[in-house]
C-alpha atoms as a PDB file:
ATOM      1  CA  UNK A   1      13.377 -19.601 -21.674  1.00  0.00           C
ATOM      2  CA  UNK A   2      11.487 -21.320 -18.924  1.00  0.00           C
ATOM      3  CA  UNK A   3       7.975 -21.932 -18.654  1.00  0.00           C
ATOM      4  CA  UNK A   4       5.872 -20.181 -15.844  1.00  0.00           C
ATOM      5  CA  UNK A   5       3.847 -22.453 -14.351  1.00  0.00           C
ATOM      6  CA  UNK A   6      -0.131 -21.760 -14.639  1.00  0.00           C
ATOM      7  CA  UNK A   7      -1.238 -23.914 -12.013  1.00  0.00           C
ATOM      8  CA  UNK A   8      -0.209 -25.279  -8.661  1.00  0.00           C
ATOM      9  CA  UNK A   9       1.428 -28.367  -7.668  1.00  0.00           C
ATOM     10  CA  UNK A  10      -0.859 -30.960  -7.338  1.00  0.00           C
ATOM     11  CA  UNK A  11      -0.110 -31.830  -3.404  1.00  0.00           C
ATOM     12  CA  UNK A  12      -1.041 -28.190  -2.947  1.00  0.00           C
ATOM     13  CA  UNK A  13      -3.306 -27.317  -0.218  1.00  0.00           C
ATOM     14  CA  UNK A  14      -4.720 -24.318   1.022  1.00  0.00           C
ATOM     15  CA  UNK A  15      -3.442 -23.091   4.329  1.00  0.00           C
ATOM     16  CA  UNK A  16      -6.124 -22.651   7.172  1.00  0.00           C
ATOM     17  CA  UNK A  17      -6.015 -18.877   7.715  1.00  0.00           C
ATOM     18  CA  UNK A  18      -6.441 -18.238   3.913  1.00  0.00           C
ATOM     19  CA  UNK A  19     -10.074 -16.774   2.554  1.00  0.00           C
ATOM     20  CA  UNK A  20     -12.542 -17.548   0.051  1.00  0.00           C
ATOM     21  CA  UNK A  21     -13.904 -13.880   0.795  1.00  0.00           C
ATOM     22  CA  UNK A  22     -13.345 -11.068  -1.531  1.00  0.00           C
ATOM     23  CA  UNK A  23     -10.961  -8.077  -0.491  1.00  0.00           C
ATOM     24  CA  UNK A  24     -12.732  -5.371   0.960  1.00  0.00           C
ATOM     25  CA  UNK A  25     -13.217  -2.272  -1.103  1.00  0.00           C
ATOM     26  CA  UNK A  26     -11.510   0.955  -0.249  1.00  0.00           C
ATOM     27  CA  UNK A  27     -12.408   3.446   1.693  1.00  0.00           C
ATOM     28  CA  UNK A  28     -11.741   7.029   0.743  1.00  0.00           C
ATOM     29  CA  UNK A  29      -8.823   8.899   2.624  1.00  0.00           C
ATOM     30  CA  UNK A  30     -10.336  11.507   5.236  1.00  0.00           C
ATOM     31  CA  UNK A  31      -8.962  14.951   5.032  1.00  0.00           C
ATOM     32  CA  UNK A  32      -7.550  16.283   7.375  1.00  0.00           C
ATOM     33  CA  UNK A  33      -6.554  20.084   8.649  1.00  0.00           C
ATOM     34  CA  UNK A  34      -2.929  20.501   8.281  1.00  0.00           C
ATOM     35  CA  UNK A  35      -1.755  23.323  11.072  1.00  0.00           C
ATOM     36  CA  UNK A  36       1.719  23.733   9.088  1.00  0.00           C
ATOM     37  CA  UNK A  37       0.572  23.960   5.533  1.00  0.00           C
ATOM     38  CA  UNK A  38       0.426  21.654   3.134  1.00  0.00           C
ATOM     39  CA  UNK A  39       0.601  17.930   3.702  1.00  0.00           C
ATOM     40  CA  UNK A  40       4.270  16.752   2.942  1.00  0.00           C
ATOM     41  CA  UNK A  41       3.076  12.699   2.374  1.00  0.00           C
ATOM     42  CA  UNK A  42       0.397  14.614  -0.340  1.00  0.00           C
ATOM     43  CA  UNK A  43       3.455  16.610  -2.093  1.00  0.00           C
ATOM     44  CA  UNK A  44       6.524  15.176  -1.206  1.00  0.00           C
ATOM     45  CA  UNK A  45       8.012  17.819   0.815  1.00  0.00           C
ATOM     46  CA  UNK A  46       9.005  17.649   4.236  1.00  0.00           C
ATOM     47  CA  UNK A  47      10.768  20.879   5.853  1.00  0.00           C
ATOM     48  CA  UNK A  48      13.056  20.752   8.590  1.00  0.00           C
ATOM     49  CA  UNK A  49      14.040  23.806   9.957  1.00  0.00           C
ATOM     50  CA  UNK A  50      13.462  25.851   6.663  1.00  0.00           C
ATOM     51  CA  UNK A  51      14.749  23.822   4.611  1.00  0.00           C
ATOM     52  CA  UNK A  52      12.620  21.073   2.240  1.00  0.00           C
ATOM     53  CA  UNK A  53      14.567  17.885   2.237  1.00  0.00           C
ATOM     54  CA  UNK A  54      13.360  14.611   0.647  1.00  0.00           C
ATOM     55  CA  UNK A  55      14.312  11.015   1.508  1.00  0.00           C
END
């Protein structure tokens, strides 16, 4: 089995555009009215002329 390595290489260096600054926490998802019913991303159904398909 090989080992996973727990550190970096040594010549490792940081790249430029990288951050020492924390992710930014979440926002929560705005609702929104759905004219058609319900949301197909929420419950995984899309319908195309009558018929629910899913991808």
């Amino acid at each position: 089995m090989t080992q996973r390595a727990t550190t970096r290489p040594e010549p490792f260096r940081k790249p430029a555009h990288w951050s020492d600054a924390p992710p930014p926490t979440p926002r929560d998802a705005e609702e929104q009215d759905d004219p058609n019913g319900l949301s197909p991303t929420r419950y995984g159904d899309w319908v195309q002329k009558g018929i629910a398909i899913d991808f």
